[in-house]
PDB file of N, CA and C in Angstrom:
ATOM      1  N   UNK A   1     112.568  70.207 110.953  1.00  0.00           N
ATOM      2  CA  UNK A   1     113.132  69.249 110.021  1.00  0.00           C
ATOM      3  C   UNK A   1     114.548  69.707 109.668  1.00  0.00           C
ATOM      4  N   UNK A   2     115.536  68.616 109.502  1.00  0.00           N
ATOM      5  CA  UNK A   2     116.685  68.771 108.997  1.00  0.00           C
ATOM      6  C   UNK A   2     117.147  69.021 107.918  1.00  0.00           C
ATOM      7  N   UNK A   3     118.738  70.062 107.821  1.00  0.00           N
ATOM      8  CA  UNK A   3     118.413  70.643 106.066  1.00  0.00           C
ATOM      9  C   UNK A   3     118.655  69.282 105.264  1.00  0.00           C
ATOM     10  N   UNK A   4     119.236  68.102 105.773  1.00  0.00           N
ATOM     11  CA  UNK A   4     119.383  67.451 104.392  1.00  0.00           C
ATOM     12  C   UNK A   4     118.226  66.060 104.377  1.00  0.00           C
ATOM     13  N   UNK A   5     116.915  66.799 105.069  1.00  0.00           N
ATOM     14  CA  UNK A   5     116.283  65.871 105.073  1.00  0.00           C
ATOM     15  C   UNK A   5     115.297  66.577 103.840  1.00  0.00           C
ATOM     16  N   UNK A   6     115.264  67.942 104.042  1.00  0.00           N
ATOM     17  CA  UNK A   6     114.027  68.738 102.958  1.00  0.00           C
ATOM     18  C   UNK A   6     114.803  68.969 101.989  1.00  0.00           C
ATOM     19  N   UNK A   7     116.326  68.538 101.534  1.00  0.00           N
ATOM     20  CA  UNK A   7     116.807  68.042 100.151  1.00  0.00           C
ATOM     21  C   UNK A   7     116.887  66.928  99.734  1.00  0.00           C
ATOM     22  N   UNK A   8     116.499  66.442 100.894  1.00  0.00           N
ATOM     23  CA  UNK A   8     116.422  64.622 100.407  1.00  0.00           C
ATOM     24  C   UNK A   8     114.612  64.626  99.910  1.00  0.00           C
ATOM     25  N   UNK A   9     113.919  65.397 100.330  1.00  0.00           N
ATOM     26  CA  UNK A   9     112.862  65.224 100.155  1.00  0.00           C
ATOM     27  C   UNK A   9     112.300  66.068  98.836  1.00  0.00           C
ATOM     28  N   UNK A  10     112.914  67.032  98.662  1.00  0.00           N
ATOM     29  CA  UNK A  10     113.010  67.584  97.188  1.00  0.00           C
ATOM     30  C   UNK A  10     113.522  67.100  96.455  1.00  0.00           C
ATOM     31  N   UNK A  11     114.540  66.222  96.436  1.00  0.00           N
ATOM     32  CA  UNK A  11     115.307  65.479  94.939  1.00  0.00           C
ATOM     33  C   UNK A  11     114.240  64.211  94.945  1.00  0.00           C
ATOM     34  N   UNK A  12     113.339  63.867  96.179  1.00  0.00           N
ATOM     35  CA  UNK A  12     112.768  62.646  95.863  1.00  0.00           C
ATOM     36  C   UNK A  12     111.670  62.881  95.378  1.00  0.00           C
ATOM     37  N   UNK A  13     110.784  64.109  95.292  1.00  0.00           N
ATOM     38  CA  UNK A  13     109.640  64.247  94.607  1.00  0.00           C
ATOM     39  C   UNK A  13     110.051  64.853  93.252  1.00  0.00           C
ATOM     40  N   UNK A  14     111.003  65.309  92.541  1.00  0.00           N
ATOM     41  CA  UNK A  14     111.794  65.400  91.341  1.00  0.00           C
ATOM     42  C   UNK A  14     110.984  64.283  90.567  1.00  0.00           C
ATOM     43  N   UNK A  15     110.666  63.151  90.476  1.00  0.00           N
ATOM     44  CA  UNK A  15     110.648  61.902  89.614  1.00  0.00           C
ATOM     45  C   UNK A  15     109.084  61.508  89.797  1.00  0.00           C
ATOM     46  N   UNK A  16     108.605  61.961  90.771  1.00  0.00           N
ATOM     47  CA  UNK A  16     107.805  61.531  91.132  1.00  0.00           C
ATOM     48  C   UNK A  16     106.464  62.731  90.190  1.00  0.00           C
ATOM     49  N   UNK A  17     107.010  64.103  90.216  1.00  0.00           N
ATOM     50  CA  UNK A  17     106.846  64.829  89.724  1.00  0.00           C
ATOM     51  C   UNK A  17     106.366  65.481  88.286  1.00  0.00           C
ATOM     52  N   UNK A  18     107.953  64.613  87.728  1.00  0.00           N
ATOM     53  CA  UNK A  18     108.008  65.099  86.479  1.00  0.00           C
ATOM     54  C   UNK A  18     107.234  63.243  85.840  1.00  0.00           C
ATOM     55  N   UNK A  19     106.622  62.545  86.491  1.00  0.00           N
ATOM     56  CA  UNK A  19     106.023  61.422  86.064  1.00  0.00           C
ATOM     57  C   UNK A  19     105.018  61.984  86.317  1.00  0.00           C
ATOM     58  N   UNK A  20     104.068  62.087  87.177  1.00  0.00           N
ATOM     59  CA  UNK A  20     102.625  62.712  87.218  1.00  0.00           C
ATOM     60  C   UNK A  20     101.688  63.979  86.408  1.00  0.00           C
ATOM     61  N   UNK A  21     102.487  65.093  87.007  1.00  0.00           N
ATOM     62  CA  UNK A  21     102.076  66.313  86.667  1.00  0.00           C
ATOM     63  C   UNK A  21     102.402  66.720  85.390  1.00  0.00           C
ATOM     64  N   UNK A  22     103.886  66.428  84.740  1.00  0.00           N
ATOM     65  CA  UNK A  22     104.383  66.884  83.617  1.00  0.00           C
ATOM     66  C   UNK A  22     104.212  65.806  82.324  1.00  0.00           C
ATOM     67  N   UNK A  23     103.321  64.879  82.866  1.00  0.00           N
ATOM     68  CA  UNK A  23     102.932  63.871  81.702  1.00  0.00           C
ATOM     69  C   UNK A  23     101.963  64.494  80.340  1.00  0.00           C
ATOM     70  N   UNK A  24     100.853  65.835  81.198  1.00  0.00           N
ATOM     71  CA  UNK A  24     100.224  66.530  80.346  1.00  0.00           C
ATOM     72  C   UNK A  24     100.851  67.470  79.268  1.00  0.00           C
ATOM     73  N   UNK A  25     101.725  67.953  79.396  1.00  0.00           N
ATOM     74  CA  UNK A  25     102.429  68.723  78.595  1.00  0.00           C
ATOM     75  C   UNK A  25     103.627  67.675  77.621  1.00  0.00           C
ATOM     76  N   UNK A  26     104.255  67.083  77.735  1.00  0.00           N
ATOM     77  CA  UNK A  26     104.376  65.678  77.128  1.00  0.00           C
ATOM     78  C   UNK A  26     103.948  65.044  76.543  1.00  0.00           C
ATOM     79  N   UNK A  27     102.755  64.959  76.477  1.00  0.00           N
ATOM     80  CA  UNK A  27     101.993  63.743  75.660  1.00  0.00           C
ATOM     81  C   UNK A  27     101.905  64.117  74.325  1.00  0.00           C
ATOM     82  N   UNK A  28     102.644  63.408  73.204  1.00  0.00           N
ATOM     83  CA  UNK A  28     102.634  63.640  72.087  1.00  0.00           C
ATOM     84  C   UNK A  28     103.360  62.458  71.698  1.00  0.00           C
ATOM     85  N   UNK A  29     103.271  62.385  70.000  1.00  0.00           N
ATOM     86  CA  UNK A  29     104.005  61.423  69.737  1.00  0.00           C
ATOM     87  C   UNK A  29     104.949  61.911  68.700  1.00  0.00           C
ATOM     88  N   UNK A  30     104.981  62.761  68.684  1.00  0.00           N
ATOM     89  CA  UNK A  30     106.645  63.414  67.617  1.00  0.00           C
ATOM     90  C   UNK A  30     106.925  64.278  68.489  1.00  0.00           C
ATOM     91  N   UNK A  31     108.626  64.250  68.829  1.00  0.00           N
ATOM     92  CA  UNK A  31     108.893  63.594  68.073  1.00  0.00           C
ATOM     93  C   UNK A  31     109.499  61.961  68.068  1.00  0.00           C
ATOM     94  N   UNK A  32     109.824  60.919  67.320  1.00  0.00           N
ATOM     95  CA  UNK A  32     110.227  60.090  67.977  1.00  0.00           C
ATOM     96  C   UNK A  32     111.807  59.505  68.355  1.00  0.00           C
ATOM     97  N   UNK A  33     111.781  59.289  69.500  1.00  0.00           N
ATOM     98  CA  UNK A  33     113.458  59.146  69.734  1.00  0.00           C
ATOM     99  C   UNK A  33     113.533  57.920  70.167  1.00  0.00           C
ATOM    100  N   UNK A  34     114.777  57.464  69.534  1.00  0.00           N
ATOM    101  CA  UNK A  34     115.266  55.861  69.444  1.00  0.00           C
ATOM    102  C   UNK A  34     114.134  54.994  68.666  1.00  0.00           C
ATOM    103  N   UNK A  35     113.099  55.503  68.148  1.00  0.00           N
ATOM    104  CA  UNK A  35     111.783  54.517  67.563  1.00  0.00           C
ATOM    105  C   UNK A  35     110.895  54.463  68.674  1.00  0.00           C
ATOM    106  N   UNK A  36     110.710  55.552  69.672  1.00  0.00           N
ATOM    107  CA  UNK A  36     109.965  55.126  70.311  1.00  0.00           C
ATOM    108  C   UNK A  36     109.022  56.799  70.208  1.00  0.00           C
ATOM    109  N   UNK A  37     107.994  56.801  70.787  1.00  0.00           N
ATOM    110  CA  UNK A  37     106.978  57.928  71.172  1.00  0.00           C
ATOM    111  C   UNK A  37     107.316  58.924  72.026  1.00  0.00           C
ATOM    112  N   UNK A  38     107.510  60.374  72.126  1.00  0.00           N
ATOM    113  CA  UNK A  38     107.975  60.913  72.702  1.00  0.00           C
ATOM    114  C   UNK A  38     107.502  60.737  74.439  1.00  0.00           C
ATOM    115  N   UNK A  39     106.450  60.354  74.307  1.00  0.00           N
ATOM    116  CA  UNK A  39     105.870  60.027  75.664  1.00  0.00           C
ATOM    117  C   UNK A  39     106.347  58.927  76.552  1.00  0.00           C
ATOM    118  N   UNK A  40     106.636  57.767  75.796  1.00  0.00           N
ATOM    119  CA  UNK A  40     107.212  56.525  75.950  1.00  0.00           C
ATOM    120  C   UNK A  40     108.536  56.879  76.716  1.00  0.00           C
ATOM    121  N   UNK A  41     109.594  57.463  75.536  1.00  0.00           N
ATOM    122  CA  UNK A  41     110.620  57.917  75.774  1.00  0.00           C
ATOM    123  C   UNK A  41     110.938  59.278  77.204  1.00  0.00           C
ATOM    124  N   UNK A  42     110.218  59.496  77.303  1.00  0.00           N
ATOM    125  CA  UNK A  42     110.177  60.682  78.588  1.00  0.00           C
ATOM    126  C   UNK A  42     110.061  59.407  79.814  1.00  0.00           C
ATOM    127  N   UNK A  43     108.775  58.462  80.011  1.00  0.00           N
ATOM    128  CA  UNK A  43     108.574  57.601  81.001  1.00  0.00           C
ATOM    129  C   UNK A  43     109.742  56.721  81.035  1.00  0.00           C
ATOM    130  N   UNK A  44     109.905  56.246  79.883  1.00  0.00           N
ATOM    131  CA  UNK A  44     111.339  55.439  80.173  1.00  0.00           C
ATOM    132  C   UNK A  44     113.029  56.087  80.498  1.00  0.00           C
ATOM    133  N   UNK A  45     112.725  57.136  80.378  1.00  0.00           N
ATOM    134  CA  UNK A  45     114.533  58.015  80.642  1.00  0.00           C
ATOM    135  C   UNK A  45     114.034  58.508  82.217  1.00  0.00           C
ATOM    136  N   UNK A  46     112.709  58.763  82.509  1.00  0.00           N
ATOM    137  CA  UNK A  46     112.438  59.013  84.199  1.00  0.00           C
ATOM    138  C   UNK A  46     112.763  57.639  85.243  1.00  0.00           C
ATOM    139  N   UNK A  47     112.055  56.548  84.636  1.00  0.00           N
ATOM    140  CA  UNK A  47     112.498  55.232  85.254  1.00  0.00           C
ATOM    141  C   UNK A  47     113.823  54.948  85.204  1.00  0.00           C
ATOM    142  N   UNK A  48     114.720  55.226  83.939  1.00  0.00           N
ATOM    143  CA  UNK A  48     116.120  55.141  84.293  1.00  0.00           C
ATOM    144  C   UNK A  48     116.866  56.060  85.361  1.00  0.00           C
ATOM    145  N   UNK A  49     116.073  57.589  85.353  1.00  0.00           N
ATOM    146  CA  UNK A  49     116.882  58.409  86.087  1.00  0.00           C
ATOM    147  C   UNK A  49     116.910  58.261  87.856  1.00  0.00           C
ATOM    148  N   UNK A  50     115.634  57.918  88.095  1.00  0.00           N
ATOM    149  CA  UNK A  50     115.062  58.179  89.485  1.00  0.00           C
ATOM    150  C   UNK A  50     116.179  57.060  90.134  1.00  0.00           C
ATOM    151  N   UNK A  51     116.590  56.077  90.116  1.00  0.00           N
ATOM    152  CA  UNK A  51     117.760  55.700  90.808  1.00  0.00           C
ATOM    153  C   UNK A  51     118.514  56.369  91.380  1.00  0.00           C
ATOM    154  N   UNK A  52     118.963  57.264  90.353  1.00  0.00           N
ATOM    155  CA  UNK A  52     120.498  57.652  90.577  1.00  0.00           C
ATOM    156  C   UNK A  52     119.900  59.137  91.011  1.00  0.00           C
ATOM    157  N   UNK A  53     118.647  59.952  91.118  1.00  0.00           N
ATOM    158  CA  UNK A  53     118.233  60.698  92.196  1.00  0.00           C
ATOM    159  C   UNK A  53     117.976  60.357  93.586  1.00  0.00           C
ATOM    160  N   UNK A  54     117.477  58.863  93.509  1.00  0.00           N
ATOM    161  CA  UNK A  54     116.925  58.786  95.181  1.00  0.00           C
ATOM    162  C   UNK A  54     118.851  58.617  95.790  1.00  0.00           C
ATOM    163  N   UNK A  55     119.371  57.789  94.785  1.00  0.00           N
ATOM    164  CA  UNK A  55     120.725  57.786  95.117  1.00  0.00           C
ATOM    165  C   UNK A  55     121.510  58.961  95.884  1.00  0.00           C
ATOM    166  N   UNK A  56     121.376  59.976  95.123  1.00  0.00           N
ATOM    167  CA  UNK A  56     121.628  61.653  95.656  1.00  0.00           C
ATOM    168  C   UNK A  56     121.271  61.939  96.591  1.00  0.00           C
ATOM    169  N   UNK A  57     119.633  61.806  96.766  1.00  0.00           N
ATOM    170  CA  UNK A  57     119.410  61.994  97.882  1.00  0.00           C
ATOM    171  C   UNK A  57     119.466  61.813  99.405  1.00  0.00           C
ATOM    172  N   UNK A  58     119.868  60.211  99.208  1.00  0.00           N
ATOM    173  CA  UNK A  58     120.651  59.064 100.129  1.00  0.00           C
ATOM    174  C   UNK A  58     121.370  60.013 100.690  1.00  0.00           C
ATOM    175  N   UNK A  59     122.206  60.155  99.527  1.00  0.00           N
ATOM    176  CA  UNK A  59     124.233  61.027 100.178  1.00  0.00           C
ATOM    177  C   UNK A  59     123.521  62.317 100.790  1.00  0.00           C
ATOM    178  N   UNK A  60     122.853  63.143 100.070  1.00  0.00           N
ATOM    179  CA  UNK A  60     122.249  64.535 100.762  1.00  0.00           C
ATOM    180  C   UNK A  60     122.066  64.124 102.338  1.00  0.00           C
ATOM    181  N   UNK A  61     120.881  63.160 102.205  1.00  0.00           N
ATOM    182  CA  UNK A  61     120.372  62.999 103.970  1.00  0.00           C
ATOM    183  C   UNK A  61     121.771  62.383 104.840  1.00  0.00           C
ATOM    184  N   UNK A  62     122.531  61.550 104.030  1.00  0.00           N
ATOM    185  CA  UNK A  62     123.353  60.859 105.190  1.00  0.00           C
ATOM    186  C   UNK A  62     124.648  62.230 105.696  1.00  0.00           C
ATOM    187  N   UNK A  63     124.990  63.003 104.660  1.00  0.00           N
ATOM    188  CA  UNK A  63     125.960  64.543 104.555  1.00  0.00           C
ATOM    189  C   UNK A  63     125.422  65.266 105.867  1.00  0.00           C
ATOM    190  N   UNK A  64     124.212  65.667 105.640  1.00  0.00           N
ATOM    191  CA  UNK A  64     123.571  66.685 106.605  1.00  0.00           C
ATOM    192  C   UNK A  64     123.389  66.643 108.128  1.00  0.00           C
ATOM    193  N   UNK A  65     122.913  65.248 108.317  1.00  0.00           N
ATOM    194  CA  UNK A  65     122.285  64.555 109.096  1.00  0.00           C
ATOM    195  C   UNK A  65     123.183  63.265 109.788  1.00  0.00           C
ATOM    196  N   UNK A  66     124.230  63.964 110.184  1.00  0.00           N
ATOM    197  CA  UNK A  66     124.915  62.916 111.129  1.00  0.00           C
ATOM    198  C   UNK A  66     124.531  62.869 112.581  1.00  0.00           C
ATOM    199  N   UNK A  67     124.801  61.473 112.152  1.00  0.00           N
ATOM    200  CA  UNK A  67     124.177  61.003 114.075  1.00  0.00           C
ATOM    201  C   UNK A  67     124.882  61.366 114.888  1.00  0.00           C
ATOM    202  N   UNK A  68     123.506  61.530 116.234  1.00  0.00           N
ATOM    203  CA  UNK A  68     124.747  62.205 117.060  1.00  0.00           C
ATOM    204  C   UNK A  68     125.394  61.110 118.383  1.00  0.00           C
ATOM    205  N   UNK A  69     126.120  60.799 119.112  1.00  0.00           N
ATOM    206  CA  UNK A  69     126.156  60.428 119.469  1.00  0.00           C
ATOM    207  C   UNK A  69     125.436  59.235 120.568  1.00  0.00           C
ATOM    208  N   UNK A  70     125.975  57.757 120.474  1.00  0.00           N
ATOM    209  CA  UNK A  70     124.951  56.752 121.025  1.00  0.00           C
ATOM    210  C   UNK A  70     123.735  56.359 119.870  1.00  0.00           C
ATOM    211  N   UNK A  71     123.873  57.034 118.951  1.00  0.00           N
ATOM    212  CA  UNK A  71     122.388  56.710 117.886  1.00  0.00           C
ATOM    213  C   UNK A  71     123.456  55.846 116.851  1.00  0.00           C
ATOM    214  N   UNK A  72     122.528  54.750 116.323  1.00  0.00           N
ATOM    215  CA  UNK A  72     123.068  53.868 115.368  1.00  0.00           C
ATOM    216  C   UNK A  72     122.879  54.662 114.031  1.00  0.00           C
ATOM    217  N   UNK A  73     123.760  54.492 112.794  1.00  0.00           N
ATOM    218  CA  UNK A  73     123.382  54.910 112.106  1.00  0.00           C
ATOM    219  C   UNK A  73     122.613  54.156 110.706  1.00  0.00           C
TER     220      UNK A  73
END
């Protein structure tokens, strides 16, 4: 595997991550930010973030991983 494919593949389980596994340690409801539940607020700042990670990761794989000749990109 290519290096900017196993950093594309580490920034993409980042979100995926900190939504699943790190929901247990999270779960609480103080304190609250913006009026919302701290839990709430963690799921909703991950859904905002993961864009602009898979985004990163995009540039990572396309940086690393240039085509090589005759291959479309």
């Amino acid at each position: 595997m290519q290096k900017g494919t196993i950093f594309a593949l580490i920034l993409g389980a980042i979100p995926f991550i900190t939504l699943v596994f790190a929901l247990p340690l999270v779960n609480r409801v103080e304190p609250v930010i913006l009026g919302l539940p701290f839990l709430l607020f963690w799921i909703l700042s991950w859904v905002v973030l993961t864009p602009f990670i898979l985004l990163a990761a995009y540039y990572c794989e396309k940086k690393f991983n240039i085509p090589k000749e005759g291959e479309e990109e």
